[in-house]
Protein backbone atom coordinates (compact mmCIF):
# COMPACT_ATOMS: atom_id res chain seq x y z
CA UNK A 1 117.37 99.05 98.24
CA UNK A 2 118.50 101.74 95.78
CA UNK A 3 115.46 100.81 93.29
CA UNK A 4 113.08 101.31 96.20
CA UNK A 5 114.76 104.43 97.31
CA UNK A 6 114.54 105.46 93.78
CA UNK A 7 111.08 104.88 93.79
CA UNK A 8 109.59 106.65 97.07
CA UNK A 9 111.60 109.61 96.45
CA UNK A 10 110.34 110.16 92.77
CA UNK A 11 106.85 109.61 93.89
CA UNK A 12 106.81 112.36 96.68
CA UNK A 13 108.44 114.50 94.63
CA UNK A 14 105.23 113.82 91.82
CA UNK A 15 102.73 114.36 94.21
CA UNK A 16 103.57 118.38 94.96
CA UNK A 17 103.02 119.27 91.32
CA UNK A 18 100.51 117.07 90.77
CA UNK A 19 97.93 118.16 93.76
CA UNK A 20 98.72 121.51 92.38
CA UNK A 21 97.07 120.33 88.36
CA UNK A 22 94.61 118.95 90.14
CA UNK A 23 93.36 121.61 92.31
CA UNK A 24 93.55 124.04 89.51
CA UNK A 25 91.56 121.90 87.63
CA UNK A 26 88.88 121.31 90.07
CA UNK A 27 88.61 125.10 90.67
CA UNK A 28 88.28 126.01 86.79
CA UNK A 29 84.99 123.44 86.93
CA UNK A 30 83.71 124.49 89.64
CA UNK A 31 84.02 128.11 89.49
CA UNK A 32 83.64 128.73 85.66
CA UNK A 33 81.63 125.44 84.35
CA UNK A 34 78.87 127.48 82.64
CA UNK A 35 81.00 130.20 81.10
CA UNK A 36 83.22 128.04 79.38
CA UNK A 37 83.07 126.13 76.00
CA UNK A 38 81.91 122.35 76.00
CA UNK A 39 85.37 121.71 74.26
CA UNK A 40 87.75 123.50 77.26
CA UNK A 41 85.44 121.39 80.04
CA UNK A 42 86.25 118.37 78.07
CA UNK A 43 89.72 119.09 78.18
CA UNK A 44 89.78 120.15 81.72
CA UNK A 45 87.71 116.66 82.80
CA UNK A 46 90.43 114.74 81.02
CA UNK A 47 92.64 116.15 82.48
CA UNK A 48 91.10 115.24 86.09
CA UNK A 49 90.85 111.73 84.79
CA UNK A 50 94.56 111.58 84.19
CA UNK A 51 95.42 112.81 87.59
CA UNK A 52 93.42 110.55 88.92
CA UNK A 53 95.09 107.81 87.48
CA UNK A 54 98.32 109.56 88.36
CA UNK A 55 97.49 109.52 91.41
CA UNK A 56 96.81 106.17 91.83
CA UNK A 57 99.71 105.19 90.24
CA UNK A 58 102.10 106.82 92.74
CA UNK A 59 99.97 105.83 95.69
CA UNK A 60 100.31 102.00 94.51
CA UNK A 61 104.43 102.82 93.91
CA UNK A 62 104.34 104.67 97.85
CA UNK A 63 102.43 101.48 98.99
CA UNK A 64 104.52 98.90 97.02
CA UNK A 65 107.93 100.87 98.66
CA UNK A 66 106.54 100.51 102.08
CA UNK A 67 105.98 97.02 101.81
CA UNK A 68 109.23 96.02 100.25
CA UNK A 69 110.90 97.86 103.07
CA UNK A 70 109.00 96.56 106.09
CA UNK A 71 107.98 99.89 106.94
CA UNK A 72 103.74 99.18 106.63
CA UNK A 73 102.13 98.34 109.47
CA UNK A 74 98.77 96.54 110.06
CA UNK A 75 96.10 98.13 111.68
CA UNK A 76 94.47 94.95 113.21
CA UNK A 77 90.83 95.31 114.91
CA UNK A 78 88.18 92.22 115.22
CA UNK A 79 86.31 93.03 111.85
CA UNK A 80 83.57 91.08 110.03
CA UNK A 81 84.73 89.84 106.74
CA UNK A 82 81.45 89.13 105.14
CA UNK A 83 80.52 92.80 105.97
CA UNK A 84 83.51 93.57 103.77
CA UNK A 85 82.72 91.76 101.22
CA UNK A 86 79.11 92.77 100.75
CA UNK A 87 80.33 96.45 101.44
CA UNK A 88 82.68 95.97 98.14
CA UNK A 89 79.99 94.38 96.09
CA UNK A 90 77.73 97.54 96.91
CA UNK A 91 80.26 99.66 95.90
CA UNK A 92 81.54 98.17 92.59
CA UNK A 93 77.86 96.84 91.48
CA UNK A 94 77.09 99.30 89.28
CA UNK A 95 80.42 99.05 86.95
CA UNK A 96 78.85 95.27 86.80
CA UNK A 97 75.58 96.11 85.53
CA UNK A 98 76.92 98.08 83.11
CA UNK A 99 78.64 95.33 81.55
CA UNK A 100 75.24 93.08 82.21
CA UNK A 101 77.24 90.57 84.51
CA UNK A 102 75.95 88.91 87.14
CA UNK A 103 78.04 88.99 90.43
CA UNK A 104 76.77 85.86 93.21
CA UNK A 105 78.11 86.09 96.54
CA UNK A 106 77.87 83.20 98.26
CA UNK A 107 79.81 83.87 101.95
CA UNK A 108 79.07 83.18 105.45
CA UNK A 109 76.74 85.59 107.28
CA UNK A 110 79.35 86.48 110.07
CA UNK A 111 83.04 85.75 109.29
CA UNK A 112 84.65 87.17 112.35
CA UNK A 113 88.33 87.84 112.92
CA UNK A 114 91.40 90.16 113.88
CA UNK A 115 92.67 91.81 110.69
CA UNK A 116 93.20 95.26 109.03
CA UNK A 117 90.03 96.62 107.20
CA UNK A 118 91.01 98.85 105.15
CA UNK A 119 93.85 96.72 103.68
CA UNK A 120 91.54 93.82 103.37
CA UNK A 121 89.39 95.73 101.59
CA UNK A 122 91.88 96.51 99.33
CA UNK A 123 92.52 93.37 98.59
CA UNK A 124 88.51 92.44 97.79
CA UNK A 125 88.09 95.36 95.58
CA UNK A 126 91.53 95.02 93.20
CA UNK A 127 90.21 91.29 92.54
CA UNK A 128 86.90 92.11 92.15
CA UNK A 129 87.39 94.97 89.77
CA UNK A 130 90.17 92.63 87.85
CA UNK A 131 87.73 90.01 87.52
CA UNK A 132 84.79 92.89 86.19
CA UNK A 133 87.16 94.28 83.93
CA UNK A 134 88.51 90.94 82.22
CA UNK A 135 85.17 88.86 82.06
CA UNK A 136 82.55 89.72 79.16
CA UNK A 137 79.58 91.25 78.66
CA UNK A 138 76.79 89.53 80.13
CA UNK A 139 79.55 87.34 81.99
CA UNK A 140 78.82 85.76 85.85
CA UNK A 141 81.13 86.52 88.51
CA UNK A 142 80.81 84.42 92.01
CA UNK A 143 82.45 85.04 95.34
CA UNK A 144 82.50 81.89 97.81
CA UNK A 145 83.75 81.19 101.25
CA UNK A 146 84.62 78.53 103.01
CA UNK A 147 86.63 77.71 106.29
CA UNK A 148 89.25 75.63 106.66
CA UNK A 149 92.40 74.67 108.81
CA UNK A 150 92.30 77.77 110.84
CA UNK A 151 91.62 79.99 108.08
CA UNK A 152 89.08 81.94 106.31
CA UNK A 153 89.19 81.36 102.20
CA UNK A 154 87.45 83.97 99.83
CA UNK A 155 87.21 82.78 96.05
CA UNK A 156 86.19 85.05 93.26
CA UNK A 157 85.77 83.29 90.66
CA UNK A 158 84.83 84.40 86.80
CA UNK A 159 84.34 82.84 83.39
CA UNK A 160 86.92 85.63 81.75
CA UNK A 161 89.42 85.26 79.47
CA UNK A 162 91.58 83.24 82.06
CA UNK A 163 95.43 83.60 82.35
CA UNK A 164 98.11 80.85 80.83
CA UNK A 165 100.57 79.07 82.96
CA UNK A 166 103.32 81.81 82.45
CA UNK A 167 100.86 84.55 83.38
CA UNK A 168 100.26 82.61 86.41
CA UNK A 169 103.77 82.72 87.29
CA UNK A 170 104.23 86.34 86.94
CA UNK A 171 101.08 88.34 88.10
CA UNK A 172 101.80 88.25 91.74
CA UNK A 173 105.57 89.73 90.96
CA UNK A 174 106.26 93.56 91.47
CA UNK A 175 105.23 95.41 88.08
CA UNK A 176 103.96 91.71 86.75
CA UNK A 177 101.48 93.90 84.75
CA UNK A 178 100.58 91.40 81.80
CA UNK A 179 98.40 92.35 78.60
CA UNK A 180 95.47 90.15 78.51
CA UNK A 181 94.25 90.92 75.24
CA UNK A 182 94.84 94.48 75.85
CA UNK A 183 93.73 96.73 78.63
CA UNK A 184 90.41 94.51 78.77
CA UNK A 185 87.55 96.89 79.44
CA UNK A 186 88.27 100.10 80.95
CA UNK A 187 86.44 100.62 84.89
CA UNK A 188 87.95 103.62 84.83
CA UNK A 189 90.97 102.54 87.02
CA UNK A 190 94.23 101.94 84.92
CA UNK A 191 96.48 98.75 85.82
CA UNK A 192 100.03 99.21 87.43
CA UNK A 193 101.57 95.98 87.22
CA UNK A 194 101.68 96.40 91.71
CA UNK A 195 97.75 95.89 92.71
CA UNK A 196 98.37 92.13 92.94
CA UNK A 197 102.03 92.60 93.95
CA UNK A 198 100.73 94.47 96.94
CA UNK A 199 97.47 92.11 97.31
CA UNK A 200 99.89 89.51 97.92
CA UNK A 201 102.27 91.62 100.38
CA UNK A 202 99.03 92.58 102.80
CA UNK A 203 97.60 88.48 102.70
CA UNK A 204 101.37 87.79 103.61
CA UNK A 205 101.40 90.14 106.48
CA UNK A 206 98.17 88.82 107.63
CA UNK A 207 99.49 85.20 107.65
CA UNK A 208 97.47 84.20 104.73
CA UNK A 209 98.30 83.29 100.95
CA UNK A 210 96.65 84.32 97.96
CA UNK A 211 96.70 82.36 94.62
CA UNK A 212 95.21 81.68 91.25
CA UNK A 213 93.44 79.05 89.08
CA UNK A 214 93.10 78.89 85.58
CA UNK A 215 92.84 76.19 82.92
CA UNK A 216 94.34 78.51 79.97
CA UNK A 217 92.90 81.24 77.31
CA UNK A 218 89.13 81.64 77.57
CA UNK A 219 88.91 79.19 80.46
CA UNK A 220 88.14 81.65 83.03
CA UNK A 221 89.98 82.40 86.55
CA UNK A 222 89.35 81.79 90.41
CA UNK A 223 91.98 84.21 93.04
CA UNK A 224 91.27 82.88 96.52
CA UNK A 225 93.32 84.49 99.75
CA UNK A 226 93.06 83.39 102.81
CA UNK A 227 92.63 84.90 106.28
CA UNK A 228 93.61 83.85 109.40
CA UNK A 229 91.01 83.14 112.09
CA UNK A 230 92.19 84.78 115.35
């Protein structure tokens, strides 16, 4: 209780200071791009890059706090889930082609059910840019569903560099942030060691599970979550 106190109070009190670099910084480029030196805008764009991140970060620490202390509610609507997942295909495509992979989605034309949209799609994007970001060049990542039991199961599946069996036991714990080889490549969104964490808290809330498959090093990785049909 203390650590999460800890936690949510620090982050608010990050936020004040840090909307404040980053509206300064957005002014600076917008207002004075053309006067000043290619060096200073470089600086300045950096420096909007790290807020970003910053950003992030503390939103993921507010959202993690929430969760651990009951306090996030679902916002539940009858939603189409393959809409979702084609939306956050669209929208993360082009950090795919970039590294030449191929992503096939393979998903039912009209998944319908009760469930929160926004937190769903939360959960789609942080696997799908975790699986961009750890397969390789030219690499093939596939999304499947399938229906079973009651329940709605998404797979993405890629031919990465895979996870061992004691990665597998820690990457759904809070700040189970593990180096696989590195940073892997950058999408431009840093890890926290929560986005799974929290992945798992919103499947949990929905009634689902989440979980992952891996045969070792270099041997690829399928997350699949399920979803409730209601």
């Amino acid at each position: 209780k203390l650590k999460t106190d800890l936690f949510s109070r620090t982050s608010h009190e990050l936020k004040t200071p840090l909307i404040s670099i980053k509206g300064f910084t957005e002014l600076l480029l917008n207002l004075h791009y053309q006067k000043l030196d290619k060096e200073i805008v470089s600086i300045l764009e950096e420096i909007q890059k790290g807020s970003k991140r910053l950003e992030d970060y503390i939103n993921a620490i507010v959202e993690s706090s929430k969760l651990e202390q009951g306090l996030l509610k679902l916002n539940l609507a009858e939603e189409n889930l393959s809409f979702l997942i084609n939306y956050c295909v669209r929208q993360l495509e082009g950090a795919a082609e970039l590294r030449k992979q191929k992503v096939i989605v393979n998903v039912e034309k009209d998944m319908i059910t009760k469930l929160d949209k926004e937190r769903v799609y939360e959960i789609i994007s942080n696997l799908l840019i975790n699986a961009i970001k750890y397969t390789p060049v030219g690499g093939q990542i596939t999304i499947n569903s399938s229906e079973e039991d009651g329940f709605y199961i998404i797979s993405i599946k890629d031919n990465g560099i895979g996870l061992t069996k004691e990665e597998k036991n820690q990457i759904f714990k809070q700040f189970g942030k593990i180096e696989r080889y590195g940073q892997g490549w950058d999408v431009g969104i840093e890890g926290t060691g929560l986005g799974l964490y929290i992945c798992k808290e919103i499947v949990d809330l929905h009634g689902g599970e989440i979980w992952v498959e891996s045969d070792g090093r270099n041997m690829g990785c399928t997350f699949s979550f399920s979803i409730p049909i209601k």
